[in-house]
N, C-alpha and C. Protein backbone atom coordinates (compact mmCIF):
# COMPACT_ATOMS: atom_id res chain seq x y z
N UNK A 1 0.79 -1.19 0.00
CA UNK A 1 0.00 0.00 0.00
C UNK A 1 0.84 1.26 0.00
N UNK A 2 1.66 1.43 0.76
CA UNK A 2 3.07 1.86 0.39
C UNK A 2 3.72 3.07 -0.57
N UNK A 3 3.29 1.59 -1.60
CA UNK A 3 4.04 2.31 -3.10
C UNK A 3 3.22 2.58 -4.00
N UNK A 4 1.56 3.05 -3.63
CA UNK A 4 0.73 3.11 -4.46
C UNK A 4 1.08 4.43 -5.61
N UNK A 5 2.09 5.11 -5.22
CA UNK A 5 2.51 6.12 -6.51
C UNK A 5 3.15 4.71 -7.21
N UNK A 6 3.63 4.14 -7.71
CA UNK A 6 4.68 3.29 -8.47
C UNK A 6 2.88 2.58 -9.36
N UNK A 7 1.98 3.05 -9.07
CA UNK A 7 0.59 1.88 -9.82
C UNK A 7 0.83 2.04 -11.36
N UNK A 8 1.15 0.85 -11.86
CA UNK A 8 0.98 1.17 -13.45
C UNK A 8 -0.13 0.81 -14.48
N UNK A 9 -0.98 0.11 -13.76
CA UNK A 9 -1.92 -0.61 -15.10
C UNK A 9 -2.40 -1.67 -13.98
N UNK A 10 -3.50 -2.40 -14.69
CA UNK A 10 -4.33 -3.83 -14.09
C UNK A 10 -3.87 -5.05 -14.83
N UNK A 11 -3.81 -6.18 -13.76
CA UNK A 11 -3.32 -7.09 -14.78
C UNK A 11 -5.04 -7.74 -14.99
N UNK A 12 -5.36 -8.04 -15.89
CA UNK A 12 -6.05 -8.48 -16.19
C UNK A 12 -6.87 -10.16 -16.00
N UNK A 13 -5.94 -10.48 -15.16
CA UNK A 13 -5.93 -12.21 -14.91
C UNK A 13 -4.66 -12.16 -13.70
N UNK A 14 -5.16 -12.87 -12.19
CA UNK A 14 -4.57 -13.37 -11.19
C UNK A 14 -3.43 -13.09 -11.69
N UNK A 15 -1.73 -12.78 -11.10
CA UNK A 15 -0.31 -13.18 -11.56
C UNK A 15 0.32 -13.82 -10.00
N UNK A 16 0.57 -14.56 -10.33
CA UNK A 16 1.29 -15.17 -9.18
C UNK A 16 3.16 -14.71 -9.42
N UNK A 17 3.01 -14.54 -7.38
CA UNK A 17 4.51 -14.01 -7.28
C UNK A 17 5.60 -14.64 -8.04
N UNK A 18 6.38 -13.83 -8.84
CA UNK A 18 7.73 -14.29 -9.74
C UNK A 18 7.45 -14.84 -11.44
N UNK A 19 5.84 -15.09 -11.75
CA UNK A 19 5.34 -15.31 -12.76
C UNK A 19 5.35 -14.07 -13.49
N UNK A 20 5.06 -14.19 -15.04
CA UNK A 20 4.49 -13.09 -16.04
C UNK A 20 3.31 -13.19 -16.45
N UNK A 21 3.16 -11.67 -16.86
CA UNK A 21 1.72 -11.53 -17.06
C UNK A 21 1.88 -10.29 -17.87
N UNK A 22 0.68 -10.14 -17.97
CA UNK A 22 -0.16 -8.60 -19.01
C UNK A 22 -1.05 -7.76 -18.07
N UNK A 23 0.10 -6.44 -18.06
CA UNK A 23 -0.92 -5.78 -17.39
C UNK A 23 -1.28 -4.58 -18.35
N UNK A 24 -2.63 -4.14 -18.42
CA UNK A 24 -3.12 -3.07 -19.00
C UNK A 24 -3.17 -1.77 -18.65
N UNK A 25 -2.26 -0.56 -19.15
CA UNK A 25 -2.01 0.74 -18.64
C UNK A 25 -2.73 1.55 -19.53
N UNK A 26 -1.84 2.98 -19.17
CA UNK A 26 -2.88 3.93 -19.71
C UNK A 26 -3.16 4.03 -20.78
N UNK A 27 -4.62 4.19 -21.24
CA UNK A 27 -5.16 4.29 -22.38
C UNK A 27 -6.10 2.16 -23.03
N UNK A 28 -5.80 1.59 -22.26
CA UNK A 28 -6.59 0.61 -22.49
C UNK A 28 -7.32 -0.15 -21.87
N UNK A 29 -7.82 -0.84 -21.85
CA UNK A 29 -9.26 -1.25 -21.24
C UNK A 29 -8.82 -2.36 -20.24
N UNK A 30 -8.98 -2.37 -19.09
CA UNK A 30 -9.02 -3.82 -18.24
C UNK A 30 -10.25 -3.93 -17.56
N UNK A 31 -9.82 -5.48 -17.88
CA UNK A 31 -11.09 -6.30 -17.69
C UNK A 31 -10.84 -7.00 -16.45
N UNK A 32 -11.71 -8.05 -15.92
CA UNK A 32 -11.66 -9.29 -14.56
C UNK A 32 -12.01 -8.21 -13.52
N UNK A 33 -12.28 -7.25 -13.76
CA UNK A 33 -12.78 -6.84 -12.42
C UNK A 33 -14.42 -7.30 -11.62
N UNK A 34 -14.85 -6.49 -10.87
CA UNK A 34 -15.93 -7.04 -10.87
C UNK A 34 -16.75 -5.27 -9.51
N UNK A 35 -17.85 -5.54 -9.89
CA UNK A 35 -18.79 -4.64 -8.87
C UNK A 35 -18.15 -3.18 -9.07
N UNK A 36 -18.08 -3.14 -10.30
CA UNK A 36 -17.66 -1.47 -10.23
C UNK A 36 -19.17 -0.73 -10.71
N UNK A 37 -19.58 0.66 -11.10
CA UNK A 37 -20.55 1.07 -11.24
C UNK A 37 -20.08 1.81 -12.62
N UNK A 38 -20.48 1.59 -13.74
CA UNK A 38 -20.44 2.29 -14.69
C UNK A 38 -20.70 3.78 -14.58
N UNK A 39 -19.69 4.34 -15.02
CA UNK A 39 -19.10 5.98 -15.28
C UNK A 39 -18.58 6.56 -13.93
N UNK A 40 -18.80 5.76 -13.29
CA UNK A 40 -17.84 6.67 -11.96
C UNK A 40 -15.98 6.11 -11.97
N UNK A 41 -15.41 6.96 -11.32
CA UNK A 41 -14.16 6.93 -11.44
C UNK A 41 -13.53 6.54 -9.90
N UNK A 42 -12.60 5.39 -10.32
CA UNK A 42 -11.62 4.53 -9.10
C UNK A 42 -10.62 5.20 -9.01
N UNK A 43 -9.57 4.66 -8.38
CA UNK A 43 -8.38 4.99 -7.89
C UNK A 43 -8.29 4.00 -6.88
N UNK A 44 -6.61 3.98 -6.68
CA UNK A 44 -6.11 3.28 -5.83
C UNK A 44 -5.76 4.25 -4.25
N UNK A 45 -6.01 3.22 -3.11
CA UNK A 45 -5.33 4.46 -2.27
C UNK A 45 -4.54 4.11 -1.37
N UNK A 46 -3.73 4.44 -0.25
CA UNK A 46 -2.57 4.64 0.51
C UNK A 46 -2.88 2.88 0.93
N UNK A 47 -3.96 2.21 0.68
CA UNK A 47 -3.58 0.64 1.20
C UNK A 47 -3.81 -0.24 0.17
N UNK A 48 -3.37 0.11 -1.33
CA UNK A 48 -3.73 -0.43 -2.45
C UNK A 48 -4.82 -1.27 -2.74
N UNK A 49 -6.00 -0.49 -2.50
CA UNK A 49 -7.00 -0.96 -2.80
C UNK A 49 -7.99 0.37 -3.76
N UNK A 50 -8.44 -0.60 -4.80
CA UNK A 50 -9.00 0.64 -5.69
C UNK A 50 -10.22 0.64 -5.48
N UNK A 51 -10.72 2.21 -4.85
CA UNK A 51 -11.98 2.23 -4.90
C UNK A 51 -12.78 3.66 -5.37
N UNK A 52 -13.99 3.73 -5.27
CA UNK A 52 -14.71 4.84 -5.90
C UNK A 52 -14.19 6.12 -5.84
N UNK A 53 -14.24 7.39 -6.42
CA UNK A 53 -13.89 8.71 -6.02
C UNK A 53 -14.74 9.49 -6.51
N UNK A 54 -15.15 10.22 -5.70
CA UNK A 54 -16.01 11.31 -6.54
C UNK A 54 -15.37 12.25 -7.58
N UNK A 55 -14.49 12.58 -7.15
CA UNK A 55 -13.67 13.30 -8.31
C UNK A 55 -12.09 13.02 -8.50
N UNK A 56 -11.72 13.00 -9.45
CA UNK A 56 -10.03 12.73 -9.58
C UNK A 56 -9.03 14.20 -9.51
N UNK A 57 -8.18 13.96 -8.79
CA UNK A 57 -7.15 14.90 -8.23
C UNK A 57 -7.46 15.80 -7.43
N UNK A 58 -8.15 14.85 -5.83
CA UNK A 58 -8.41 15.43 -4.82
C UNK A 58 -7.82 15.02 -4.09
N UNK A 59 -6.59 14.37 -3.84
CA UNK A 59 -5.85 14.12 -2.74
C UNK A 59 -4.35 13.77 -3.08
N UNK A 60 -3.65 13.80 -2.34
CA UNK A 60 -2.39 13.08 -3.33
C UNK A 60 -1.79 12.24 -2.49
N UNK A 61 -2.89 11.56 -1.15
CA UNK A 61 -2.94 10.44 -1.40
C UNK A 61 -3.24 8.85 -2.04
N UNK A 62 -3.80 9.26 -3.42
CA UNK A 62 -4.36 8.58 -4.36
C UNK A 62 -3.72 8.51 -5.75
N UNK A 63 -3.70 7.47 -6.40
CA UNK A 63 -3.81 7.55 -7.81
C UNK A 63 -4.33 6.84 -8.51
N UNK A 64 -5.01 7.67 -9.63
CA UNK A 64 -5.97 7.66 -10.43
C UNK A 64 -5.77 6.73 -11.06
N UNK A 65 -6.99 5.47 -11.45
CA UNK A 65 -6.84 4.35 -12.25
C UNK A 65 -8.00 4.55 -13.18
N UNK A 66 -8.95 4.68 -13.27
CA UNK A 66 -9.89 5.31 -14.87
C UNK A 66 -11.51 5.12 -14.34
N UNK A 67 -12.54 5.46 -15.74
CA UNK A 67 -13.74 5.43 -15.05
C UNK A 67 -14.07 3.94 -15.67
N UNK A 68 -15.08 3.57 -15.29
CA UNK A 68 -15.88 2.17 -15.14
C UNK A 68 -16.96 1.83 -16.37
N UNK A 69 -16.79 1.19 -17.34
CA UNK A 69 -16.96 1.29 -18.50
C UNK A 69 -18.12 -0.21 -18.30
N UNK A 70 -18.31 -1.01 -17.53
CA UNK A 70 -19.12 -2.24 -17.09
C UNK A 70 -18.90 -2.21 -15.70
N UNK A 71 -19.36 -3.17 -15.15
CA UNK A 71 -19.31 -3.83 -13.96
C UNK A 71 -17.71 -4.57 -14.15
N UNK A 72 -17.55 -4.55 -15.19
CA UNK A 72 -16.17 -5.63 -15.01
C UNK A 72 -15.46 -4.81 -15.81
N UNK A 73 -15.30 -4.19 -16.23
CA UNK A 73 -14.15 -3.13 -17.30
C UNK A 73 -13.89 -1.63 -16.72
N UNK A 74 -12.61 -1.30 -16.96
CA UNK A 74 -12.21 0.21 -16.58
C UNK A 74 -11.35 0.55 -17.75
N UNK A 75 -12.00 1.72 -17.88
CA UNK A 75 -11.05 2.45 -19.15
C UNK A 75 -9.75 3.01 -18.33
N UNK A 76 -8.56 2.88 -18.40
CA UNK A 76 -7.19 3.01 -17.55
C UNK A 76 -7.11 4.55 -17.84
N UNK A 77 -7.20 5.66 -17.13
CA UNK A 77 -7.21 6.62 -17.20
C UNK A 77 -5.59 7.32 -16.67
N UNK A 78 -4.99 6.77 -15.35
CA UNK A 78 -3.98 6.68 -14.53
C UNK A 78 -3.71 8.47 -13.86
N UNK A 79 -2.55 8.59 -13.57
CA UNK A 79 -2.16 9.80 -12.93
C UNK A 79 -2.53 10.03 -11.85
N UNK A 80 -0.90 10.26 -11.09
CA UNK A 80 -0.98 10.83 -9.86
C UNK A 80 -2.26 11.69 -9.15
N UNK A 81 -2.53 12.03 -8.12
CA UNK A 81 -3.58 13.00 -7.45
C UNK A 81 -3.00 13.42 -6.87
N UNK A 82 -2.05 15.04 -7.30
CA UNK A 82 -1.36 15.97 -6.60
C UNK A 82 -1.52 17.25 -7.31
């Protein structure tokens, strides 16, 4: 939670520690999520967990991960909140 400035993208599918994977950054769509609300906007925050925000770049304890395009998809929007 930590290093939530260092957030780059969603991986799209579980990655287990020391494995590879695909994660999706800014500007493309990730999917496997689940219970988000279409058109509102997430972010990650100081305990890496991404959740709702009413507005983006209101804290800079947060950064911005995109708005909610399904219940299971986020358009990757990214950037700091400072």
């Amino acid at each position: 939670g930590a290093n939530y400035q260092r957030w780059i993208g969603i991986a799209n599918d579980a990655i287990s520690d020391g494995a590879s994977g695909t994660i999706t950054t800014v500007g493309g769509v990730g999917t496997g999520q689940s219970s988000l609300t279409v058109g509102k906007m997430y972010r990650v925050n100081s305990n890496a967990e991404i959740e709702e925000s009413g507005n983006f770049y209101t804290d800079a304890s947060y950064t911005n991960v995109g708005i909610a395009l399904t219940a299971s998809t986020i358009y990757i929007t990214g950037g700091l909140s400072n």
